[in-house]
Structure formats: C-alpha cells, structure tokens
C-alpha atoms as a PDB file:
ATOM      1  CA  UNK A   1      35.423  16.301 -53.264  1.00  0.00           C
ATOM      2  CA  UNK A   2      34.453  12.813 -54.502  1.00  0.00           C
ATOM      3  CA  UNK A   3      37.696  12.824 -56.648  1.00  0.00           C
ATOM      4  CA  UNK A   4      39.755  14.134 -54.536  1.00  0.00           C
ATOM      5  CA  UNK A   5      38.476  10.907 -52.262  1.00  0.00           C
ATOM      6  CA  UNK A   6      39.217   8.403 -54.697  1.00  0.00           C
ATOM      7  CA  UNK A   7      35.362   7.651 -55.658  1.00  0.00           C
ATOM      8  CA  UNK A   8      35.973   8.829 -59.280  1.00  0.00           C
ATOM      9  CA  UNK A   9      38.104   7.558 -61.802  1.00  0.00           C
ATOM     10  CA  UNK A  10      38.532   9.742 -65.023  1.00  0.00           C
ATOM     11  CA  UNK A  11      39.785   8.614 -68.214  1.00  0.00           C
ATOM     12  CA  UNK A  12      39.153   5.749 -71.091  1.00  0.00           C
ATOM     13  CA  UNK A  13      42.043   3.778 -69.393  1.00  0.00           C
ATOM     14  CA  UNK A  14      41.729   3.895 -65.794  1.00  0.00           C
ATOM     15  CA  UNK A  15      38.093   3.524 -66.214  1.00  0.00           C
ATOM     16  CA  UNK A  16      38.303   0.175 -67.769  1.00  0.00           C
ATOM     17  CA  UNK A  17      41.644  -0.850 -65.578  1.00  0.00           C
ATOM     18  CA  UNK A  18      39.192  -0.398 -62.789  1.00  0.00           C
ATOM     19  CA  UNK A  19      36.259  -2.509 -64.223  1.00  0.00           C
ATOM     20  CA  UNK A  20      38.739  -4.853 -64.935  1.00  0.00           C
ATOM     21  CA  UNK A  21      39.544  -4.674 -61.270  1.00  0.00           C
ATOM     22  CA  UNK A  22      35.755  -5.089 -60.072  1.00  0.00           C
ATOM     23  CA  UNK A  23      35.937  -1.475 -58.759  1.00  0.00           C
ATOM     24  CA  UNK A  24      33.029   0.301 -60.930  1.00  0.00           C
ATOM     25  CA  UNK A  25      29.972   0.854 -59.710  1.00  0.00           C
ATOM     26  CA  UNK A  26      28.472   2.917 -62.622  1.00  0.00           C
ATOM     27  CA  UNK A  27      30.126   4.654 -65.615  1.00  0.00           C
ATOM     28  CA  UNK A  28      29.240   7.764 -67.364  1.00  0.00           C
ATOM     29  CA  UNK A  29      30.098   8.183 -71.061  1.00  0.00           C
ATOM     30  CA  UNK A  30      30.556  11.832 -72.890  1.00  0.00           C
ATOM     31  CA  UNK A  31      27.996  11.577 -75.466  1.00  0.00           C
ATOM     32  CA  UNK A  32      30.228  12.947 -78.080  1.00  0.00           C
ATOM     33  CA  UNK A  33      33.092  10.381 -76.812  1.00  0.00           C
ATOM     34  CA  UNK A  34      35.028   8.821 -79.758  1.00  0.00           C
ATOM     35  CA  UNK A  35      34.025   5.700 -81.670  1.00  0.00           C
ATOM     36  CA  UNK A  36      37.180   3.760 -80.394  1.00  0.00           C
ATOM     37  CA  UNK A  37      36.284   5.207 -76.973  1.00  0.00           C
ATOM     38  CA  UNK A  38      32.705   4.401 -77.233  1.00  0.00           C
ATOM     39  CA  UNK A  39      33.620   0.306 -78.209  1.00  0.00           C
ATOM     40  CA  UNK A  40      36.430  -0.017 -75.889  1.00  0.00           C
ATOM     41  CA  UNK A  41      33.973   1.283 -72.561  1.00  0.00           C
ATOM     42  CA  UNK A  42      30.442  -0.229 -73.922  1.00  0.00           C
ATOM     43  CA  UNK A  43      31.764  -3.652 -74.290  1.00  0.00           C
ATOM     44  CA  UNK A  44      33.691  -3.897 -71.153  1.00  0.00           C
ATOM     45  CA  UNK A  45      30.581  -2.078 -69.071  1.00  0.00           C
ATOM     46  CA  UNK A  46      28.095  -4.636 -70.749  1.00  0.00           C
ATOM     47  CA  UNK A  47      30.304  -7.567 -70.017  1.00  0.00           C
ATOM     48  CA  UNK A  48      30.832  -6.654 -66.326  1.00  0.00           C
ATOM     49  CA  UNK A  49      27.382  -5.647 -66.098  1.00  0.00           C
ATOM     50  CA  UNK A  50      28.179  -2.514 -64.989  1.00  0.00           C
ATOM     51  CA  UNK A  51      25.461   0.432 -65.277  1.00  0.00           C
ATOM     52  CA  UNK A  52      26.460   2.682 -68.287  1.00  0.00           C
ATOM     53  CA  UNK A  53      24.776   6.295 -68.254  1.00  0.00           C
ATOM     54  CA  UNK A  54      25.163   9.010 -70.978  1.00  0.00           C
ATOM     55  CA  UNK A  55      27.075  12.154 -69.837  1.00  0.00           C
ATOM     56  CA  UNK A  56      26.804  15.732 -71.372  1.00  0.00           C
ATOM     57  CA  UNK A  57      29.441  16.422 -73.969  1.00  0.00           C
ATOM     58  CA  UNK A  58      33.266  15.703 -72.812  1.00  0.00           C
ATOM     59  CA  UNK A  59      33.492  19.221 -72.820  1.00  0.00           C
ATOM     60  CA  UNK A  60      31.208  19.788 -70.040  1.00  0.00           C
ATOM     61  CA  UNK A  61      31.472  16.892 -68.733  1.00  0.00           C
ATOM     62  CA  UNK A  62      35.870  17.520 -68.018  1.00  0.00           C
ATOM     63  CA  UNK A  63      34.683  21.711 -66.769  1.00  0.00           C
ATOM     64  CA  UNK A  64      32.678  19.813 -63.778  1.00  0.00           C
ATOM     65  CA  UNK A  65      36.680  18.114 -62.812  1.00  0.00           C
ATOM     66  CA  UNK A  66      38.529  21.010 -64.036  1.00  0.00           C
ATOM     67  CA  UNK A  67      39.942  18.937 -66.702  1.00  0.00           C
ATOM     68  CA  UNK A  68      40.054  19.948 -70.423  1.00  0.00           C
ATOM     69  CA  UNK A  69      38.564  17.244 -71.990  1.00  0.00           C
ATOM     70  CA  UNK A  70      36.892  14.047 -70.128  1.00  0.00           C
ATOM     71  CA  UNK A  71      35.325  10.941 -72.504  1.00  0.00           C
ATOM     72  CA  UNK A  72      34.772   8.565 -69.549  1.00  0.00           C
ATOM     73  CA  UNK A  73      34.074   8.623 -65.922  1.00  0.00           C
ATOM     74  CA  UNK A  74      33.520   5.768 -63.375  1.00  0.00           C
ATOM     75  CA  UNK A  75      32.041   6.246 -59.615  1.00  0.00           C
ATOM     76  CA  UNK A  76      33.585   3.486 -57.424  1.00  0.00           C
ATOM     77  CA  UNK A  77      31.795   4.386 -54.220  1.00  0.00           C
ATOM     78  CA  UNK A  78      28.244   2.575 -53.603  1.00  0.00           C
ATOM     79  CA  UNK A  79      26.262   5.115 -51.905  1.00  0.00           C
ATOM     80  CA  UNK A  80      27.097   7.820 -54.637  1.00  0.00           C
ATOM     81  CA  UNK A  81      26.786   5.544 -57.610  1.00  0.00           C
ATOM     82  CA  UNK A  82      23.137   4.532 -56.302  1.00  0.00           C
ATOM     83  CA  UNK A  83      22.679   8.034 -55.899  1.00  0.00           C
ATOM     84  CA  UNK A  84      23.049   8.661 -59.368  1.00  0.00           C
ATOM     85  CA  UNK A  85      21.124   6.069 -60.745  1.00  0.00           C
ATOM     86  CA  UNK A  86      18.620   6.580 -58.448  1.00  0.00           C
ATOM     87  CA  UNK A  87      18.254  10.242 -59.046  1.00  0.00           C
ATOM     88  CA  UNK A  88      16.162  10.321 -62.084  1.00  0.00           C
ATOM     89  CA  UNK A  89      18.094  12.629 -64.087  1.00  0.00           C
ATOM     90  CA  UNK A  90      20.769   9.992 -65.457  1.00  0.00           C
ATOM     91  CA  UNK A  91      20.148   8.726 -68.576  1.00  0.00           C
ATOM     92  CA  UNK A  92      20.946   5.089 -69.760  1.00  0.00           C
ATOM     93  CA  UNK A  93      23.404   4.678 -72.149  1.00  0.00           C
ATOM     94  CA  UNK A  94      22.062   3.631 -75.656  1.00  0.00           C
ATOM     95  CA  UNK A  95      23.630   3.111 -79.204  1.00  0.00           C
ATOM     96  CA  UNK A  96      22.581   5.982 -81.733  1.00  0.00           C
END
C-alpha cells in the first residue's frame, strides 16, 4: 500500500534522484547490495544525513514489493519512516 502511495521509492537510481531532491526520510540497503551500489547510496545518505538501515538480502528484501531483485529502498513519508526507526527492529547501517 505504501508504494502504491508514493511513500517508497525502489531502486539504486531513484533512491538517490530522490535524496538529491530532499525527499528521503530513511533508506534501507540489501545487505548483500553490490559494492558500486553500496558507495554510490552510503555516500550520498551520509552526506544528506539521511538515516541508512540494513535490509535483509535483496532477495527478500524485492519478495516484500513483488519485485525480483531490490538493492535499495527509500521511505519518503515522515510518519512511516519514524516508524521504522523507531521500531527497534531496524538495524543501522555499518561498513563490514
């Protein structure tokens, strides 16, 4: 329902048009997303200063949106983006 309402963006590249655009509230990151992925979303996230979470593989992470393979999602909508990092069960993103 939330994507369907605009308050995700999927993808490498319309996740960091959006942060770009000031639209990002938080962004999860497949933990198994590629190296090229990984630098392109960390640095961007970290210079907005935009919360970055670690997702379940992109894998999983694409069979919650019905999507084959997902390295990078971004919640635009307040209320569910504080949800999420408010929750507890999100994990910060950190480098391996």
């Amino acid at each position: 329902m939330s994507r369907r309402a605009g308050h995700l963006i999927i993808g490498v590249d319309s996740v960091r048009q959006a942060m770009q655009a000031d639209q990002v509230r938080v962004v999860v990151l497949a933990r198994d997303a590629s190296a090229r992925a990984r630098e392109r979303i960390v640095r961007l996230a970290r210079g907005k200063e935009v919360p970055l979470l670690a997702g379940p593989d992109a894998q999983i992470m694409a069979r919650g949106l019905g999507l084959s393979e997902v390295m990078a999602v971004a919640v635009a909508d307040r209320s569910l983006a504080d949800g999420l990092l408010s929750s507890g069960a999100a994990t910060p993103w950190t480098e391996d």
